[in-house]
N, C-alpha and C. Protein backbone atom coordinates (compact mmCIF):
# COMPACT_ATOMS: atom_id res chain seq x y z
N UNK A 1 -11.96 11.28 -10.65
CA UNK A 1 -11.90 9.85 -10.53
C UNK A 1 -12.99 9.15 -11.32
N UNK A 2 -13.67 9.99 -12.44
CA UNK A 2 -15.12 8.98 -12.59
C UNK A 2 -14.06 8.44 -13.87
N UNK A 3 -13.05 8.41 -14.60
CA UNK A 3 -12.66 7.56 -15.54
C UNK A 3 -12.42 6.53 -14.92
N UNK A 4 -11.75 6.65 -13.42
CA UNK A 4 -11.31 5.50 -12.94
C UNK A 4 -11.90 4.00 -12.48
N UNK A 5 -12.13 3.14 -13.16
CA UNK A 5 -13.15 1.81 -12.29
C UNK A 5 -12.54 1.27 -11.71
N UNK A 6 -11.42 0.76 -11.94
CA UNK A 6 -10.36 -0.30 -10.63
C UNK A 6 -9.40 0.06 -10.66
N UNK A 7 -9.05 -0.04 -9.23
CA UNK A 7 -7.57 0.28 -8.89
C UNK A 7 -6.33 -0.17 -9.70
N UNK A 8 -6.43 -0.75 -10.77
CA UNK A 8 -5.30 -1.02 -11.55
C UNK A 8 -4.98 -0.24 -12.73
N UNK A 9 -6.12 0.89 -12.49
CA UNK A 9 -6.21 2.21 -13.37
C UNK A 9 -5.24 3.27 -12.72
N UNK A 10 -5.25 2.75 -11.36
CA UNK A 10 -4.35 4.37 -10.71
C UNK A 10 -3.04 4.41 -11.27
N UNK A 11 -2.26 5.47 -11.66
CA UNK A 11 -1.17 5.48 -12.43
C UNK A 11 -0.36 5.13 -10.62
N UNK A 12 -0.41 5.56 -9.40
CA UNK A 12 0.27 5.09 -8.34
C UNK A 12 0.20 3.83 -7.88
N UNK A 13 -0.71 3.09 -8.38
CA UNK A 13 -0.83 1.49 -8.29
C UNK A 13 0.02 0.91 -8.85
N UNK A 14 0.23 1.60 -10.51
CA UNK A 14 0.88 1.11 -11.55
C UNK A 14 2.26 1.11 -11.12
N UNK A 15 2.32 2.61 -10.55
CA UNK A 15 4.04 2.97 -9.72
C UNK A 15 4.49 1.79 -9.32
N UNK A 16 3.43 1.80 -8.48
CA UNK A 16 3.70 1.10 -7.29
C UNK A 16 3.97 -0.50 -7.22
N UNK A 17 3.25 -1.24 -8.14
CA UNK A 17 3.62 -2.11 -9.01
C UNK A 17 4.89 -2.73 -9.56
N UNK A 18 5.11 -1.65 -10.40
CA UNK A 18 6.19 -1.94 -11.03
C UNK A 18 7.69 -1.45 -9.77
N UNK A 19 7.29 -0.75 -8.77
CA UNK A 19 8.73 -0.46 -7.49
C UNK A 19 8.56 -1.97 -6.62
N UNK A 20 7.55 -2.89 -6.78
CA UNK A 20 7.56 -3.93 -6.05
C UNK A 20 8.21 -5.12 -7.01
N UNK A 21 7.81 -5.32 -8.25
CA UNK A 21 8.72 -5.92 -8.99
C UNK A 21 10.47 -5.67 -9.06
N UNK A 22 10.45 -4.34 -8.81
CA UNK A 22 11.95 -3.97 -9.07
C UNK A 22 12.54 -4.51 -7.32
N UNK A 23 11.84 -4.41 -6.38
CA UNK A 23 12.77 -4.72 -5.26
C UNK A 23 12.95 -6.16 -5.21
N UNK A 24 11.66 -7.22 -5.95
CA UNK A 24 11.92 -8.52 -5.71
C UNK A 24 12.92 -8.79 -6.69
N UNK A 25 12.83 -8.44 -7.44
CA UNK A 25 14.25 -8.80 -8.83
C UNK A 25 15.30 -8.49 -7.61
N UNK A 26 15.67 -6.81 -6.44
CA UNK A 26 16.94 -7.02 -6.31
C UNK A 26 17.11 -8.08 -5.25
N UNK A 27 16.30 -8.18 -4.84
CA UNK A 27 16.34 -8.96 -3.21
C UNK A 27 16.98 -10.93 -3.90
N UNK A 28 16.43 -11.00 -4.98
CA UNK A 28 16.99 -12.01 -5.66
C UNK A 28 18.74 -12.26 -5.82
N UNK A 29 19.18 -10.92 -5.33
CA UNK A 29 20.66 -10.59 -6.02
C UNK A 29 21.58 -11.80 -5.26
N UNK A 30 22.14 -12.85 -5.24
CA UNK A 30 22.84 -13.39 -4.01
C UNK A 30 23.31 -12.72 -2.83
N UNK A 31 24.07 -11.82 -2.95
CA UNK A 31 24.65 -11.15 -1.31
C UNK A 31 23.07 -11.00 -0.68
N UNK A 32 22.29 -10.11 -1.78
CA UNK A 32 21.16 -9.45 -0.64
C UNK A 32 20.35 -10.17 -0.55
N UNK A 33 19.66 -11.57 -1.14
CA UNK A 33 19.25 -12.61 -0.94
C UNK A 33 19.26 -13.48 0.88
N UNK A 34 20.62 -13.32 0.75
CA UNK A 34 21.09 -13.98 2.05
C UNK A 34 20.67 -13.36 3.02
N UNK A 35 20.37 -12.22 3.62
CA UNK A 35 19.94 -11.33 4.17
C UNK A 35 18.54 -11.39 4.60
N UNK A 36 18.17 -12.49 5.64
CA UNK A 36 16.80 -13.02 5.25
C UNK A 36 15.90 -12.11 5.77
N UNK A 37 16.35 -10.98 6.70
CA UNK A 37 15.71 -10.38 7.55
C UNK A 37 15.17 -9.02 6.46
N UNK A 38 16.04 -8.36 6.21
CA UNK A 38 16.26 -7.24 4.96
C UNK A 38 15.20 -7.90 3.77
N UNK A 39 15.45 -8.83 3.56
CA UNK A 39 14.47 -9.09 2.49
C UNK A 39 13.17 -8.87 2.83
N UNK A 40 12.80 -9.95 3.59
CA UNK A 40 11.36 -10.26 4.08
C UNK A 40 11.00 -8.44 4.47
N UNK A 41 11.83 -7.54 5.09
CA UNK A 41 11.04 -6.24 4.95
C UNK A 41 10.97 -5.43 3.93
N UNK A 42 11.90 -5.62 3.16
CA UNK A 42 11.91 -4.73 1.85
C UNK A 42 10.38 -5.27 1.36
N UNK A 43 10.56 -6.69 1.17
CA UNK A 43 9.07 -7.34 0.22
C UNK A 43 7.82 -6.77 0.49
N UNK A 44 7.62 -6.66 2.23
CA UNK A 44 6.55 -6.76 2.79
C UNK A 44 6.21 -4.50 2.57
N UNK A 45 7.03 -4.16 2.50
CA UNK A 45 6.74 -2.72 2.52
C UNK A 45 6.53 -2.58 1.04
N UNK A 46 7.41 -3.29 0.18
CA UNK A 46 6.94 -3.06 -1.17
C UNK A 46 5.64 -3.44 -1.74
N UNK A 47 5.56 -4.88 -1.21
CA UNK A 47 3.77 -5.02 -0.88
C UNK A 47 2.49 -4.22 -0.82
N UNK A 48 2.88 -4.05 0.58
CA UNK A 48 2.42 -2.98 1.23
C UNK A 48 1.73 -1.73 0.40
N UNK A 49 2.91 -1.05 0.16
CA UNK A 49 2.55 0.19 -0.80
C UNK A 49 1.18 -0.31 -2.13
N UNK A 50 1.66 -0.88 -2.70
CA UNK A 50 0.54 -1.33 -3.97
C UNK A 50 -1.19 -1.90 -2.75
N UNK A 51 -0.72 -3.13 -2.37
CA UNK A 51 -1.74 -3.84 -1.85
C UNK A 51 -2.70 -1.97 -1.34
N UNK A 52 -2.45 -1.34 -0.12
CA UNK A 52 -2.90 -0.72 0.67
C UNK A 52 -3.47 0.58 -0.66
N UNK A 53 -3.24 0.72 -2.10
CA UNK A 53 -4.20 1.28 -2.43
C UNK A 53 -4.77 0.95 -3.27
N UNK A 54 -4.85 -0.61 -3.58
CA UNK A 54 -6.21 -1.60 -3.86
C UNK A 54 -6.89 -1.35 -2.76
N UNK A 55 -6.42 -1.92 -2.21
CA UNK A 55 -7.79 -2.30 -0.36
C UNK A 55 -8.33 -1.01 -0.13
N UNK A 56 -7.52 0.46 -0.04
CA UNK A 56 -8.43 1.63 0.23
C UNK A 56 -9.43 2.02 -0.89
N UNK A 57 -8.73 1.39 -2.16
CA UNK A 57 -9.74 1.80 -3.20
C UNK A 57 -11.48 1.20 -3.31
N UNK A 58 -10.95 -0.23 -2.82
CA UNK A 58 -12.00 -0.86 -2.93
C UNK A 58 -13.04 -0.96 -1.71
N UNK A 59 -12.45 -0.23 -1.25
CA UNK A 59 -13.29 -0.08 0.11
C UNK A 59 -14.66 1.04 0.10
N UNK A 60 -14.43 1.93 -1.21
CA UNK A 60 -15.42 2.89 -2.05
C UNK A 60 -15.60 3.83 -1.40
N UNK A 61 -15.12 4.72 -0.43
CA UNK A 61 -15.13 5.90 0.03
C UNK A 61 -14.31 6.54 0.15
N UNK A 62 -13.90 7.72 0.17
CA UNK A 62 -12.50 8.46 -0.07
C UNK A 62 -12.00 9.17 0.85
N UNK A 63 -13.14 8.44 2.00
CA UNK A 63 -12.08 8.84 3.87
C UNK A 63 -11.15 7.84 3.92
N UNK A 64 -11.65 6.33 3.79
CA UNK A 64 -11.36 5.41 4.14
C UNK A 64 -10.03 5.21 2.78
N UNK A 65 -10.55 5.51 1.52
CA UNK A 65 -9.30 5.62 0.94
C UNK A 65 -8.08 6.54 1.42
N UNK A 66 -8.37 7.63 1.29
CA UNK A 66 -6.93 8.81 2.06
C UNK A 66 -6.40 7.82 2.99
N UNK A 67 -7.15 7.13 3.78
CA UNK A 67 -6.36 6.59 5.12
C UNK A 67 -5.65 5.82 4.66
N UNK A 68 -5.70 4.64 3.84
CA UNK A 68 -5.10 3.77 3.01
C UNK A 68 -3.98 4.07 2.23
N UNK A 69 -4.08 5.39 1.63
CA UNK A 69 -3.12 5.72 0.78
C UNK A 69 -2.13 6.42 2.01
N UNK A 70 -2.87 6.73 2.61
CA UNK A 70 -1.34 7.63 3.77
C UNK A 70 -0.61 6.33 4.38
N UNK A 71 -1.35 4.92 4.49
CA UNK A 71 -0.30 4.10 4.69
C UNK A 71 0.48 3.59 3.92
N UNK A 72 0.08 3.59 2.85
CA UNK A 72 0.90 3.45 1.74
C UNK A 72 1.85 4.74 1.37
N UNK A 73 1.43 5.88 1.90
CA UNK A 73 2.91 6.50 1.35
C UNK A 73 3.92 6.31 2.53
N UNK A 74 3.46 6.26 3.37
CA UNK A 74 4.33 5.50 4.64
C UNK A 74 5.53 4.52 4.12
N UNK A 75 4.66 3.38 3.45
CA UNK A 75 5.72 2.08 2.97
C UNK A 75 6.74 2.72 2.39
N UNK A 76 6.23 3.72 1.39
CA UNK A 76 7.11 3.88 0.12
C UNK A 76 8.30 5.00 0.76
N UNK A 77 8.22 5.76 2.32
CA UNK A 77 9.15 6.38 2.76
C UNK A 77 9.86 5.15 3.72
N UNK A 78 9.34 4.24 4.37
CA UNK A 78 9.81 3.00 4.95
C UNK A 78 10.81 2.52 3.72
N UNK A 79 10.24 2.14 2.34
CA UNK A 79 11.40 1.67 1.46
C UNK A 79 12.34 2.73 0.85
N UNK A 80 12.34 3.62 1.30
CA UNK A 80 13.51 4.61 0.79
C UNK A 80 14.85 4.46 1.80
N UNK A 81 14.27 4.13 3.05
CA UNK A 81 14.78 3.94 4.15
C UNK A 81 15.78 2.66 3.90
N UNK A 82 15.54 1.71 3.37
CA UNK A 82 15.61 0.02 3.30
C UNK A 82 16.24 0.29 2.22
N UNK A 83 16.55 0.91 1.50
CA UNK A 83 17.29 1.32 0.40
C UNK A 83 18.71 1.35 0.90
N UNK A 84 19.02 2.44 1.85
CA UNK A 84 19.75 2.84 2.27
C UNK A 84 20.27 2.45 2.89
N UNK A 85 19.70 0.91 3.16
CA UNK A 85 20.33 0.01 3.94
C UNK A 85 21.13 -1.30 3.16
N UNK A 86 20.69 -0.95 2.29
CA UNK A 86 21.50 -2.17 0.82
C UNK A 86 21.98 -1.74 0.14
N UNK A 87 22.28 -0.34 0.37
CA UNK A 87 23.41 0.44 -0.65
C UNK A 87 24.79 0.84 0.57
N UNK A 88 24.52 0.57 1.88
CA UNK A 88 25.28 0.39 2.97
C UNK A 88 25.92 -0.75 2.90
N UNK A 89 25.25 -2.09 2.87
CA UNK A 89 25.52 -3.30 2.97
C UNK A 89 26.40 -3.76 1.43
N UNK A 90 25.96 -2.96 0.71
CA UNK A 90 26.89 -3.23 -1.10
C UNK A 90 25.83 -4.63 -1.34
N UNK A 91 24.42 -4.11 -1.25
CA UNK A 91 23.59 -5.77 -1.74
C UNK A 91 23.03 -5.17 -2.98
N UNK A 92 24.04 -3.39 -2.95
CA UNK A 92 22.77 -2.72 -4.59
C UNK A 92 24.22 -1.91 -4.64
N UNK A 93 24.39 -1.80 -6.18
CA UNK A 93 25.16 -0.45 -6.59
C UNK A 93 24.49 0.77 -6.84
N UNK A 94 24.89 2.25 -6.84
CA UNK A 94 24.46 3.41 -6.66
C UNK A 94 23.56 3.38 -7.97
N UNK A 95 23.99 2.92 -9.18
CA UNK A 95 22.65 2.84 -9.98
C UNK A 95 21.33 2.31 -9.85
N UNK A 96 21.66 1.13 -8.91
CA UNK A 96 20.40 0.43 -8.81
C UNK A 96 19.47 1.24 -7.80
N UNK A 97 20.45 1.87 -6.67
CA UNK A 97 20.08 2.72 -5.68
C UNK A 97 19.15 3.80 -6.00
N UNK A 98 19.97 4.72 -7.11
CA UNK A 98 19.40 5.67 -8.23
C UNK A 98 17.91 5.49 -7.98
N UNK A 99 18.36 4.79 -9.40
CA UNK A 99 16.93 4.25 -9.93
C UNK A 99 15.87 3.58 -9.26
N UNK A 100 15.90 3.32 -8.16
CA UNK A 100 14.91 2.61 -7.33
C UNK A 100 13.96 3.73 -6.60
N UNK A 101 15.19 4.53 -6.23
CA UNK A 101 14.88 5.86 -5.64
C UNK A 101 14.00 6.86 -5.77
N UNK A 102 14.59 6.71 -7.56
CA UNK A 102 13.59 7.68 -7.86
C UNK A 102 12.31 7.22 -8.13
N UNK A 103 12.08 5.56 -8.42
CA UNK A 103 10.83 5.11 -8.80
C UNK A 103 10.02 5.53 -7.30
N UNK A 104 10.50 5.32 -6.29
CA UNK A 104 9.89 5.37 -5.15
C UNK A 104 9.35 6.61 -4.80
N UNK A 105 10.22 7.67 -5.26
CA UNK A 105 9.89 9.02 -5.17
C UNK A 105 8.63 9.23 -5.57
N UNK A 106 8.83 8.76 -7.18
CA UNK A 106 7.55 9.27 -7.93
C UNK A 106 6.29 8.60 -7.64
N UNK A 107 6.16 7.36 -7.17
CA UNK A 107 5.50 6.63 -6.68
C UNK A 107 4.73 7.56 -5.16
N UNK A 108 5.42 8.05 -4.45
CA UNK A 108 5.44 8.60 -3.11
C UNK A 108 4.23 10.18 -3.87
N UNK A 109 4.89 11.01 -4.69
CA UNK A 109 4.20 11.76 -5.20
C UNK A 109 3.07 11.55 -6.00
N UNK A 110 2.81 10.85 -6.45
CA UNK A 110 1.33 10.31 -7.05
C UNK A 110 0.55 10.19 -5.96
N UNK A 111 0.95 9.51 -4.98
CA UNK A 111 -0.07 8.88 -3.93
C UNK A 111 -0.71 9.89 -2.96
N UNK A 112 0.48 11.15 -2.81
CA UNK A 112 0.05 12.68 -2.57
C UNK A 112 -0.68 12.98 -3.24
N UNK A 113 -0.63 13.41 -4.73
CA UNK A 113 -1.34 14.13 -5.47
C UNK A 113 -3.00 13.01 -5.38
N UNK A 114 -3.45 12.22 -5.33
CA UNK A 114 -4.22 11.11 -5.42
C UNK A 114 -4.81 11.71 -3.54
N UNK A 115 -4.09 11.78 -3.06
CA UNK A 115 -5.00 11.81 -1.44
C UNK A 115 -5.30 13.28 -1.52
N UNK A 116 -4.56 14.87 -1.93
CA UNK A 116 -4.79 15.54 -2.01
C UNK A 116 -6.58 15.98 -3.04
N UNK A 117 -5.90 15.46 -3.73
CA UNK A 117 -7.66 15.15 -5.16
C UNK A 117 -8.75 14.40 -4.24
N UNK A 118 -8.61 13.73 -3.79
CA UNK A 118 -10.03 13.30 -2.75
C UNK A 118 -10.11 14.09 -1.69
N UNK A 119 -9.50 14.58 -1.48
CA UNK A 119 -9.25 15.77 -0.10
C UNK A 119 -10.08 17.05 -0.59
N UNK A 120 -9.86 17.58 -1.83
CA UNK A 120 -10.50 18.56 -2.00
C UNK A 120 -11.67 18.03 -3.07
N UNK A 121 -12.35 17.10 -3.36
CA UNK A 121 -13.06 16.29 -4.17
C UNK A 121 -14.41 16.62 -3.44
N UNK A 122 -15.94 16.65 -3.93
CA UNK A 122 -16.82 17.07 -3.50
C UNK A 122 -17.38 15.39 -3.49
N UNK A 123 -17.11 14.56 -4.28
CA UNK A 123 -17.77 13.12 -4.52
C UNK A 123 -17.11 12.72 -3.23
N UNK A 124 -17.86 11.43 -2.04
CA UNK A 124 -17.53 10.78 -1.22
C UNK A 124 -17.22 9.87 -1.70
N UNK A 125 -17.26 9.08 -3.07
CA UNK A 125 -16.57 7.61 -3.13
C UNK A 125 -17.71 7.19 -3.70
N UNK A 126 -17.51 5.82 -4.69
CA UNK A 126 -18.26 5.13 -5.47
C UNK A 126 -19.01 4.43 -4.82
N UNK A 127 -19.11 4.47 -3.45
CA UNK A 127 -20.04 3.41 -2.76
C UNK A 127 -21.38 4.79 -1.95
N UNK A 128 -21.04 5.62 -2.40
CA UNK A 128 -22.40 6.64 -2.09
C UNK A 128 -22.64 7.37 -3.37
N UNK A 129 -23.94 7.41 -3.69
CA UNK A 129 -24.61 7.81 -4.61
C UNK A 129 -24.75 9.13 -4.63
């Protein structure tokens, strides 16, 4: 992690980022738009995921990060879930489904590989010397 200075360096931020842009584009769709309930959780978990590994990052220790990022891989299995609920409802076609899917996946596996690396990491975090 010493290349890393801000969390907008983590390639799972970046994931994560760009899987929160992609759900607000679909939630925009009219059918799934209407859906005020479905939306507001898709947003808030897609949120979620990015926001929660800024905040663990910046919090400069890499207990307090792991914890952060395990809620964040949480979201990103919460939105796989919510997926499956707008490819039920026909508010997404199986491509969009696809592809969301797998962003989420890979997103989900970074944030592993990222808690695993501080897990076995000898540095406590940029806020101890």
């Amino acid at each position: 992690m010493s290349t890393v200075k801000r969390f907008e360096d983590l390639e799972c931020w970046k994931s994560a980022r760009r899987l929160c842009k992609l759900f607000y584009k679909l939630t925009r769709k009219e059918k799934f738009s209407k859906d005020f309930s479905l939306v507001d959780q898709v947003r808030s978990s897609s949120g979620s995921t990015m926001d929660n590994i800024a905040e663990g990052f910046d919090r400069g220790g890499n207990k307090e990060f792991n914890h952060f990022l395990s809620i964040s891989r949480g979201s990103v299995g919460e939105l796989k879930s919510q997926l499956y609920r707008a490819l039920d409802q026909e508010y997404i076609n199986d491509q969009e489904f696809h592809e969301t899917y797998s962003l989420a996946s890979l997103t989900g596996k970074q944030i592993s590989g990222l808690m695993t690396y501080l897990k076995n990491s000898s540095r406590k975090g940029f806020k101890y010397p």
